[in-house]
C-alpha atoms as a PDB file:
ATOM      1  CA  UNK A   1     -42.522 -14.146  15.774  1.00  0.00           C
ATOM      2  CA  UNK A   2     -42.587 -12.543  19.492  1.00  0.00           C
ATOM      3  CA  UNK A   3     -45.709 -14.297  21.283  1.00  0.00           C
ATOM      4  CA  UNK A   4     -47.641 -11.855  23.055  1.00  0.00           C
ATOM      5  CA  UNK A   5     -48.357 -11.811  27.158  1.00  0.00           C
ATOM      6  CA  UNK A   6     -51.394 -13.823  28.029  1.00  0.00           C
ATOM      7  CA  UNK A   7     -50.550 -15.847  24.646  1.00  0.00           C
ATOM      8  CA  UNK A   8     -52.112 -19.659  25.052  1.00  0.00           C
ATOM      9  CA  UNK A   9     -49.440 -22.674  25.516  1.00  0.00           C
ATOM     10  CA  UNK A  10     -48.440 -24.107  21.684  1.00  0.00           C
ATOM     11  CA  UNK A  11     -50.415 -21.644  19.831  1.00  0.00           C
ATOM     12  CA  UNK A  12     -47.829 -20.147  17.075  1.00  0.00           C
ATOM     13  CA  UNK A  13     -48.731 -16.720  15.823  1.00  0.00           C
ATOM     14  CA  UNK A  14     -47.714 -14.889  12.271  1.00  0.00           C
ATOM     15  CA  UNK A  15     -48.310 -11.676  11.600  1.00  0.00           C
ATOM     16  CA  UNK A  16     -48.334  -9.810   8.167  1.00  0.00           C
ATOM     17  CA  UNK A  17     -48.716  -5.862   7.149  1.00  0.00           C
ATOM     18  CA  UNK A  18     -50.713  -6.642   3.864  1.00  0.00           C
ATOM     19  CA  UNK A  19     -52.103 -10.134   2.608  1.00  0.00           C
ATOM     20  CA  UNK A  20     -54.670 -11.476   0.183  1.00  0.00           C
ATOM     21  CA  UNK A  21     -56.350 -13.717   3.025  1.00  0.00           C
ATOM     22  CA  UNK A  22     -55.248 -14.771   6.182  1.00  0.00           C
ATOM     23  CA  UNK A  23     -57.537 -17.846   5.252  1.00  0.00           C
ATOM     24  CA  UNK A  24     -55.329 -18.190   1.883  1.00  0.00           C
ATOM     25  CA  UNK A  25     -52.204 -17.777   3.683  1.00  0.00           C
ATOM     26  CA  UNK A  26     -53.504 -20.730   6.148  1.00  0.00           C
ATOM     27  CA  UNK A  27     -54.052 -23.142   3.088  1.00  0.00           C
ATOM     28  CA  UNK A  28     -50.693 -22.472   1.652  1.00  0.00           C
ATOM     29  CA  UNK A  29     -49.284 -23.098   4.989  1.00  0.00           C
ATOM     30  CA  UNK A  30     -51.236 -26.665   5.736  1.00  0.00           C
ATOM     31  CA  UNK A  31     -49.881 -27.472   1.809  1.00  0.00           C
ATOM     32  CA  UNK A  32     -46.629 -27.012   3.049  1.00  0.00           C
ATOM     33  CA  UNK A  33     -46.727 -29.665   5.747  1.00  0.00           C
ATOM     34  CA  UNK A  34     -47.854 -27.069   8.681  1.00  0.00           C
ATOM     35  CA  UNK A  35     -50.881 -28.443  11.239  1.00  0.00           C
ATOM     36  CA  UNK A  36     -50.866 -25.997  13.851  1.00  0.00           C
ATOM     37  CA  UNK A  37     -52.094 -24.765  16.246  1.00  0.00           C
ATOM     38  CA  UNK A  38     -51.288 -21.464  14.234  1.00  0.00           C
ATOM     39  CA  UNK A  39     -53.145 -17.920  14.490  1.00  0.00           C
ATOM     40  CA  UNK A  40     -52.278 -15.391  11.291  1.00  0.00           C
ATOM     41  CA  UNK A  41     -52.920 -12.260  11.048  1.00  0.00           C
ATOM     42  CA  UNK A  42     -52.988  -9.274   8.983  1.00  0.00           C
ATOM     43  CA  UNK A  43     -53.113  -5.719   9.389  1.00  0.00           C
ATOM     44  CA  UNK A  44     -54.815  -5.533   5.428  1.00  0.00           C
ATOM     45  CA  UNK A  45     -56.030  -7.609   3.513  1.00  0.00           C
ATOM     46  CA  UNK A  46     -56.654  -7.217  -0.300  1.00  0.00           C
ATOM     47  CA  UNK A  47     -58.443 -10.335  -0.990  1.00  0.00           C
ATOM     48  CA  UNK A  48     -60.329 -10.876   2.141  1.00  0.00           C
ATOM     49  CA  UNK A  49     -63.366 -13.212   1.900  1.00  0.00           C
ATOM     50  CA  UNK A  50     -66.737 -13.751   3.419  1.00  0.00           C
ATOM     51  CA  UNK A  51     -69.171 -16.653   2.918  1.00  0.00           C
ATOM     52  CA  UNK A  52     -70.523 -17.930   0.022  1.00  0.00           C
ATOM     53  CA  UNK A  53     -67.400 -16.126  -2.256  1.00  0.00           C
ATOM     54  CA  UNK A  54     -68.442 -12.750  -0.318  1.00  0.00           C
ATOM     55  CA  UNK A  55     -65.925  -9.887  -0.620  1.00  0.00           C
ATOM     56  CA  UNK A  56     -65.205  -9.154   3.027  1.00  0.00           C
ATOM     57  CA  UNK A  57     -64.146  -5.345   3.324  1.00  0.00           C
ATOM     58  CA  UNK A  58     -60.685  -5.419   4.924  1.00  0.00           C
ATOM     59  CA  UNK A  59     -59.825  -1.774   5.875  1.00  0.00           C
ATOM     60  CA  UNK A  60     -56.812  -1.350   8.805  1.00  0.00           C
ATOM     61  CA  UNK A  61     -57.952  -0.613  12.075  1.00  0.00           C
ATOM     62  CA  UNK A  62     -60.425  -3.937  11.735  1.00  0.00           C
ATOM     63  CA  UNK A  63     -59.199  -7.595  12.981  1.00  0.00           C
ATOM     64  CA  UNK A  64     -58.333 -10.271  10.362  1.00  0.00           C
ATOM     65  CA  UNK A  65     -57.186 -13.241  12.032  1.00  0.00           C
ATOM     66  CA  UNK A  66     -56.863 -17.160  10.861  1.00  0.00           C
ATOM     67  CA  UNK A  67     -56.711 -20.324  12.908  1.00  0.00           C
ATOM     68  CA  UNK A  68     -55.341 -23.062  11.287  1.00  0.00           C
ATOM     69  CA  UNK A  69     -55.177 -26.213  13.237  1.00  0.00           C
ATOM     70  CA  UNK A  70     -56.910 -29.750  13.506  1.00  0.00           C
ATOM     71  CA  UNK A  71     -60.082 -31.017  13.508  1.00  0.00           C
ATOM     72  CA  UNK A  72     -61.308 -34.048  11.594  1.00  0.00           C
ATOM     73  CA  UNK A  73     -64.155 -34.074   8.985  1.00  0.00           C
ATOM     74  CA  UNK A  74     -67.385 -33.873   8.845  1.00  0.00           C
ATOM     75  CA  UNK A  75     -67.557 -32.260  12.905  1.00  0.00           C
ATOM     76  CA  UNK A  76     -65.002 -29.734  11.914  1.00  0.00           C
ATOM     77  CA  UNK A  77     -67.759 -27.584  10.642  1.00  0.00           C
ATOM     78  CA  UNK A  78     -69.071 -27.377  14.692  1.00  0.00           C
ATOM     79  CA  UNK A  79     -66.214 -24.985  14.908  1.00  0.00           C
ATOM     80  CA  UNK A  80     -67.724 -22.016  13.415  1.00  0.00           C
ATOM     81  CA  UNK A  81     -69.762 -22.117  16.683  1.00  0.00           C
ATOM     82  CA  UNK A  82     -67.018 -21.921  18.861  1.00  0.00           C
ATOM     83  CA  UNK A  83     -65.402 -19.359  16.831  1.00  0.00           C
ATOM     84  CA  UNK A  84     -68.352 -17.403  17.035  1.00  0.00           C
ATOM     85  CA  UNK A  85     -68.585 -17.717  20.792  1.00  0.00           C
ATOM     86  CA  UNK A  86     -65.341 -17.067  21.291  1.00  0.00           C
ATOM     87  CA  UNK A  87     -65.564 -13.389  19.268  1.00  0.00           C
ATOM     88  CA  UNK A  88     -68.677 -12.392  21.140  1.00  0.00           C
ATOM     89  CA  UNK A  89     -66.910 -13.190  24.415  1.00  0.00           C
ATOM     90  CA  UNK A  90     -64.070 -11.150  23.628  1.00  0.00           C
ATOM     91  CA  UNK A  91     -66.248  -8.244  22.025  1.00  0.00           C
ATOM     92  CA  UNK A  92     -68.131  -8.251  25.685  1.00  0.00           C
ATOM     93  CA  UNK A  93     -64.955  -7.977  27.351  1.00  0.00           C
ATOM     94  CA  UNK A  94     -64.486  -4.082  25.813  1.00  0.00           C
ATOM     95  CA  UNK A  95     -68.613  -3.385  25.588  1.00  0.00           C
ATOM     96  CA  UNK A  96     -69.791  -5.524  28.251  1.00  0.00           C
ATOM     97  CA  UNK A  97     -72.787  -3.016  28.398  1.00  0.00           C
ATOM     98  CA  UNK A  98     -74.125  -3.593  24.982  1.00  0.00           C
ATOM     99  CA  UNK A  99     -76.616  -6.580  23.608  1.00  0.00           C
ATOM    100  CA  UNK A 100     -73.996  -9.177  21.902  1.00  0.00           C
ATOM    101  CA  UNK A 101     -75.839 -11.953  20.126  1.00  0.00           C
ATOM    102  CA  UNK A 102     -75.076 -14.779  17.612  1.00  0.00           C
ATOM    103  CA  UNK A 103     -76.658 -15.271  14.286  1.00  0.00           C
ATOM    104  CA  UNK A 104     -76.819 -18.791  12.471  1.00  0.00           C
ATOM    105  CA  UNK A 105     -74.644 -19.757  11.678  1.00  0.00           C
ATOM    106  CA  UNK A 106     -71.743 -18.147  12.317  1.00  0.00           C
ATOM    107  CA  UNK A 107     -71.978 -14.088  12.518  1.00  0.00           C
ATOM    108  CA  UNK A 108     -71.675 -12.018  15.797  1.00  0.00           C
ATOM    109  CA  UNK A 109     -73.838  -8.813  16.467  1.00  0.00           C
ATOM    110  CA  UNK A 110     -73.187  -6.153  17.980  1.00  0.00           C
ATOM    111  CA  UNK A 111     -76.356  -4.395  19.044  1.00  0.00           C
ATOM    112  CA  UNK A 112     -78.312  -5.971  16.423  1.00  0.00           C
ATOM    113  CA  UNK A 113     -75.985  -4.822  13.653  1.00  0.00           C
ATOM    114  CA  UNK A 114     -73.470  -7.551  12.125  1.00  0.00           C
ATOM    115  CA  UNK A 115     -69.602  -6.519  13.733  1.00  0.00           C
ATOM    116  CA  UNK A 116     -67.908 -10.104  13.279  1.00  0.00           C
ATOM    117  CA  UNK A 117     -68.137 -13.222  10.692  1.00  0.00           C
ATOM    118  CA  UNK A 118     -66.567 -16.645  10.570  1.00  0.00           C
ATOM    119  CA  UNK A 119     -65.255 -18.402   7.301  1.00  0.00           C
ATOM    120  CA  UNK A 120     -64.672 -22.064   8.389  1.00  0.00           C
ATOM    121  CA  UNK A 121     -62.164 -24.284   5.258  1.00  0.00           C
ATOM    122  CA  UNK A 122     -61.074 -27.399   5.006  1.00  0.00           C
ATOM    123  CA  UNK A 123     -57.406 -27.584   4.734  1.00  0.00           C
ATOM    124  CA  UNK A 124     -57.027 -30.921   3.839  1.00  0.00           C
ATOM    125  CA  UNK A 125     -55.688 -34.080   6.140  1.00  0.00           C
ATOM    126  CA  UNK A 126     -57.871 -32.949   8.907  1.00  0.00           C
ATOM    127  CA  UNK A 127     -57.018 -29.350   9.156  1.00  0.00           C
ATOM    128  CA  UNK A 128     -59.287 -25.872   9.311  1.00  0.00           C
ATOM    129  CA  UNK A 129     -58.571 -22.432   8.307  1.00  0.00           C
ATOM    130  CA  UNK A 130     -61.157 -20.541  10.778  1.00  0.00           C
ATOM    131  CA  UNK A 131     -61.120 -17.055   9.700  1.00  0.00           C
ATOM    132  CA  UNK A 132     -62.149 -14.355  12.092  1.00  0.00           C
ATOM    133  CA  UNK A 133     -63.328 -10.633  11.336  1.00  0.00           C
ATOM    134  CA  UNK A 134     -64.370  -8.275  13.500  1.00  0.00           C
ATOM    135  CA  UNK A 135     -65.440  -4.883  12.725  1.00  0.00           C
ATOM    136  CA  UNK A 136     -63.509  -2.773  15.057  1.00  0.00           C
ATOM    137  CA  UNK A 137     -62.786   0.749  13.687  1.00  0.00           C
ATOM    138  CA  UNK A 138     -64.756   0.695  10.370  1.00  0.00           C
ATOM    139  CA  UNK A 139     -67.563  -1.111   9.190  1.00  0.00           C
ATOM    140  CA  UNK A 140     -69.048  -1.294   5.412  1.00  0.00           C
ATOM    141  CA  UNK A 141     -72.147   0.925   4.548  1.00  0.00           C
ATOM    142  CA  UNK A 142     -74.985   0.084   2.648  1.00  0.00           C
ATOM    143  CA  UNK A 143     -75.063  -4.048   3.221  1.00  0.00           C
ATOM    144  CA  UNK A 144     -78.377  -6.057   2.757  1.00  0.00           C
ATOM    145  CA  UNK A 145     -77.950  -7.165   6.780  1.00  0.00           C
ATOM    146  CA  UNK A 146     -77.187  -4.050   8.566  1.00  0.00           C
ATOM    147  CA  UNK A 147     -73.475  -3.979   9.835  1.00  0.00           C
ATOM    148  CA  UNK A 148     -71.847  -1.946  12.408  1.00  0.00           C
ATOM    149  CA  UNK A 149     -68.263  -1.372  13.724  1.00  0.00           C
ATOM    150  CA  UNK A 150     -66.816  -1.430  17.658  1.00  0.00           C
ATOM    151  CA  UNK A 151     -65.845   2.380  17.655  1.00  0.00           C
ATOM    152  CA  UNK A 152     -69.389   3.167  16.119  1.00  0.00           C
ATOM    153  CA  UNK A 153     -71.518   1.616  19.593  1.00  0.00           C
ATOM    154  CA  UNK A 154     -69.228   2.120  22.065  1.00  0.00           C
ATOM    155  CA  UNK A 155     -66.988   5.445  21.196  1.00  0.00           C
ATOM    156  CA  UNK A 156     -63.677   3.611  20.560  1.00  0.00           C
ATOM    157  CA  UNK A 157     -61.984   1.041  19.007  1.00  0.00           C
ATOM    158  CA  UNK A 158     -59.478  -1.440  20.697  1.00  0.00           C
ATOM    159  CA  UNK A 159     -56.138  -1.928  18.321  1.00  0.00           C
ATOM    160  CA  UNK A 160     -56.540  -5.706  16.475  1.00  0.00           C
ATOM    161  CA  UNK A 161     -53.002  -6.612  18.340  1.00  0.00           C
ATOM    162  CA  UNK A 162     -54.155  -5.997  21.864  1.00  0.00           C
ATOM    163  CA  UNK A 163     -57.477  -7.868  20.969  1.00  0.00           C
ATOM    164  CA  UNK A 164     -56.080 -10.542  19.144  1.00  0.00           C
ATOM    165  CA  UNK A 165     -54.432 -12.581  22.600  1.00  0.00           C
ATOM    166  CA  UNK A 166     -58.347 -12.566  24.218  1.00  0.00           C
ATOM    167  CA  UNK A 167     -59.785 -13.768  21.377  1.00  0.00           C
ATOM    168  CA  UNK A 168     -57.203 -16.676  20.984  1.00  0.00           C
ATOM    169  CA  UNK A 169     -57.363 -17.717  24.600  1.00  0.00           C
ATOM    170  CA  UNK A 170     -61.006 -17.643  24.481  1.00  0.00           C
ATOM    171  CA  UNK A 171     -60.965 -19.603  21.108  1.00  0.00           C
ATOM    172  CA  UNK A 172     -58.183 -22.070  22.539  1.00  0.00           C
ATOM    173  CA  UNK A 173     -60.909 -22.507  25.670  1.00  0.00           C
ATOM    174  CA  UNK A 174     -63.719 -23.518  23.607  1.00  0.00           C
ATOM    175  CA  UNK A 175     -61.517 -25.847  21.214  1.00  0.00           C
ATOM    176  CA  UNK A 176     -60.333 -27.382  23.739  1.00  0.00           C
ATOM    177  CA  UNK A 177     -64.351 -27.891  25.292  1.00  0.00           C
ATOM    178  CA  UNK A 178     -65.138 -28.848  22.040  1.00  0.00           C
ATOM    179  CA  UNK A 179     -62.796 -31.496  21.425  1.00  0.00           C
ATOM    180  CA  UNK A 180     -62.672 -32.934  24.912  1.00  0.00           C
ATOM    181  CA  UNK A 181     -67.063 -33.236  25.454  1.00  0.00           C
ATOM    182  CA  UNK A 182     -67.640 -32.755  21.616  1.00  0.00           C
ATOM    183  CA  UNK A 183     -70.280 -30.429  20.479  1.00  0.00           C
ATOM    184  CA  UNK A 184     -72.941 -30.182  22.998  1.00  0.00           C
ATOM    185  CA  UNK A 185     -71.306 -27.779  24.870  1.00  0.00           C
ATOM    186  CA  UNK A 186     -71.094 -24.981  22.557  1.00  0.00           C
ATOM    187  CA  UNK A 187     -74.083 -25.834  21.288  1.00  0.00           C
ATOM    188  CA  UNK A 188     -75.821 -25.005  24.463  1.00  0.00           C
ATOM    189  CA  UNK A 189     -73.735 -22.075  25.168  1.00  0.00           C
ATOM    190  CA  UNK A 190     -74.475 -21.120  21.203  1.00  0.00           C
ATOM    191  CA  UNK A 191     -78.099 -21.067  21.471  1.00  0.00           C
ATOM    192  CA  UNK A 192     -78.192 -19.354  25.033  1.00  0.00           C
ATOM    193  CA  UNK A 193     -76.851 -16.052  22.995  1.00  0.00           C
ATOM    194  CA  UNK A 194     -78.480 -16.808  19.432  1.00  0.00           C
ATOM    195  CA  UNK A 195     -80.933 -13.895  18.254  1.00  0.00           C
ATOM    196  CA  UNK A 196     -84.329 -15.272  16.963  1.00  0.00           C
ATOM    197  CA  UNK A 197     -84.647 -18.582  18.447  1.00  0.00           C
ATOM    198  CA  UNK A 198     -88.357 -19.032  19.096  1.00  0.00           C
ATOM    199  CA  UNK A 199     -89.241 -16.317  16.560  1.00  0.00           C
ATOM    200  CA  UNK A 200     -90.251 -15.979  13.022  1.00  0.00           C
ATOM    201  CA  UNK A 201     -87.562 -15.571  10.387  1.00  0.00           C
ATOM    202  CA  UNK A 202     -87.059 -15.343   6.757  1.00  0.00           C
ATOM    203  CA  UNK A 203     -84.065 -18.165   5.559  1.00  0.00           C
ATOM    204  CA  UNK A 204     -82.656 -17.500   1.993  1.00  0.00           C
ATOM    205  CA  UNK A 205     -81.458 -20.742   0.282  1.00  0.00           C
ATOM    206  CA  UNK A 206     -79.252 -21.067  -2.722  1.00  0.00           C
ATOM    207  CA  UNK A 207     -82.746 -21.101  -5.055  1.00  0.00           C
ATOM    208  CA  UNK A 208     -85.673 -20.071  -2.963  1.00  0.00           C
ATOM    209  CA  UNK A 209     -86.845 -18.262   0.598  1.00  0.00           C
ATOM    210  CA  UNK A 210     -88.590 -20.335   3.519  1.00  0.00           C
ATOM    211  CA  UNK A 211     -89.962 -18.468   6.343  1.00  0.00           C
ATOM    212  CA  UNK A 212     -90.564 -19.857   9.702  1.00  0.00           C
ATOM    213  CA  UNK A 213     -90.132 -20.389  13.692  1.00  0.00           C
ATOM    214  CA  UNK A 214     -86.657 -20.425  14.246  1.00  0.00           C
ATOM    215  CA  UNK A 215     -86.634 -23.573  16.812  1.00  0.00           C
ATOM    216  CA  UNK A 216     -83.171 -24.367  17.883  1.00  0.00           C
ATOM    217  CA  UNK A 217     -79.866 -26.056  16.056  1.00  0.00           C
ATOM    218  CA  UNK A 218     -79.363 -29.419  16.011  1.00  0.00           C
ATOM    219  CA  UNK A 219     -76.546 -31.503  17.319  1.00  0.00           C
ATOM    220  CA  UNK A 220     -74.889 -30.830  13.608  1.00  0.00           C
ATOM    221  CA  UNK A 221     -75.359 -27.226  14.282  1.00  0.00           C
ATOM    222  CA  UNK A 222     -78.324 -27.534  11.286  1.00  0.00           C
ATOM    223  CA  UNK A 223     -81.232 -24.774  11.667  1.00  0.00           C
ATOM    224  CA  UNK A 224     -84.260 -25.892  12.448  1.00  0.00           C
ATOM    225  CA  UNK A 225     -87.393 -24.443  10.970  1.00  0.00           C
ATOM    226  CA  UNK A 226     -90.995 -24.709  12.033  1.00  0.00           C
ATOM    227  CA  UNK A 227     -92.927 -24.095   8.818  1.00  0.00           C
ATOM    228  CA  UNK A 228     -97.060 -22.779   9.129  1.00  0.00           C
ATOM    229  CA  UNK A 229     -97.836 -26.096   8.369  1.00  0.00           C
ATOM    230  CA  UNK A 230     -95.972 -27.505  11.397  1.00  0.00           C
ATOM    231  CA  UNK A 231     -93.454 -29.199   9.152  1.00  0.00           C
ATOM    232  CA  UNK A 232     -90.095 -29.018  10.226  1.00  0.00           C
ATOM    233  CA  UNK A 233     -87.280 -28.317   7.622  1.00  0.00           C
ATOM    234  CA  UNK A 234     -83.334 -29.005   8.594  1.00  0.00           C
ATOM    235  CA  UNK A 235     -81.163 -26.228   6.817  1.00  0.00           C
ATOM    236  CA  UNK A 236     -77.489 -26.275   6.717  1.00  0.00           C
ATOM    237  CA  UNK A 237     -76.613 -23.618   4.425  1.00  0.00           C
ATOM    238  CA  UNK A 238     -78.194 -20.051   4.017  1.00  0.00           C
ATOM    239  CA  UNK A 239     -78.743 -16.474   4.981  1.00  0.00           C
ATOM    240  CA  UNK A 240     -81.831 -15.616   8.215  1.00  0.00           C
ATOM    241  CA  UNK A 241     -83.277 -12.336   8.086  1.00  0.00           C
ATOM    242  CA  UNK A 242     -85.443 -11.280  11.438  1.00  0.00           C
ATOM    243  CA  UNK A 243     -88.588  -9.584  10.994  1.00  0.00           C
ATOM    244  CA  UNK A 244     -88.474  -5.324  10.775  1.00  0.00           C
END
């Protein structure tokens, strides 16, 4: 496939018309032998997936994008928080007037509403599917978190294939941080844009709620809650609501 101007150096790109999941597709390529650095992406997707087994609505006019490349276990999961950074600086490069903010652990919003998520998957022998989804020219209705779309806050909607070279430079940038000083980094830069750090919030596990101060991440990119009793609770999986 034709690499795009502004492409970054050894990044290979595939695109598709209709998939089940650029994150599927990704897996079936690292089966196959490929390691990457390799973006995929799709102008549909019929299978498209969010956390937790989460249907992700995949509607054209939206950005579905994979990287597959290589990052060795367990620290590969520090990636969502690049990926994350590396959407919200690309969404501020076409609404650089609106409030862009990260949630834990791995969702971008858009003037409060959700407009981007992050699926992070092991591929096996060290390599990561890191599925990308922003909200561009649609967004779903009616979700417990409220969502919101690109065209919806700012009046238009950039196509996915112009978007697509900022947001793998900028992801390319903070691999490349990542792997060369390791997490602190993007942890910092993480929690300099995270909504809700210092403030109460409600955390859903898998079998119960916890509510909280939200204090900071740690250096495993773990939430950090300060319970009324003072107790402090380390959470690595689960869904933060802010206060009405």
């Amino acid at each position: 496939m034709t690499e795009r101007p502004g492409w970054p150096d050894g990044y290979g790109l595939r695109r598709f018309g209709s998939i089940d999941s650029t994150n599927e597709e990704a897996k079936r390529l690292a089966a196959s032998g490929e390691s990457g650095p390799l973006w995929i992406v799709a102008r549909e997707q019929t299978e498209g997936r969010g956390r937790r087994g989460r249907t992700w609505v995949s509607q054209t006019g939206n950005l579905f994008a994979t990287l597959l490349t290589k990052a060795p276990l367990p620290g590969a999961a520090q990636l969502s928080f690049a990926a994350a950074l590396a959407a919200a600086e690309t969404l501020e490069a076409y609404a650089p007037a609106q409030d862009i903010r990260l949630k834990w652990p791995n969702d971008v919003l858009l003037n409060g509403r959700k407009t981007s998520g992050i699926l992070l998957e092991s591929c096996g022998n060290d390599r990561v599917a890191i599925g990308i989804g922003i909200n561009l020219a649609s967004h779903p209705q009616n979700t417990e978190f409220p969502a919101t779309c690109v065209v919806a806050e700012i009046g238009f909607a950039p196509e996915p294939e112009d978007l697509l070279p900022r947001l793998a430079r900028r992801m390319a940038a903070w691999y490349e941080m990542w792997h060369r000083d390791g997490f602190a980094p993007v942890r910092a830069a993480w929690s300099s844009r995270a909504q809700g750090v210092g403030l109460s919030i409600r955390v859903r596990l898998a079998e119960r709620e916890m509510e909280g101060l939200f204090e900071d991440i740690d250096d495993e990119g773990a939430l950090l809650l300060k319970g009324p009793s003072g107790a402090r609770t380390r959470i690595t999986a689960g869904d933060v609501f802010f206060p009405a």
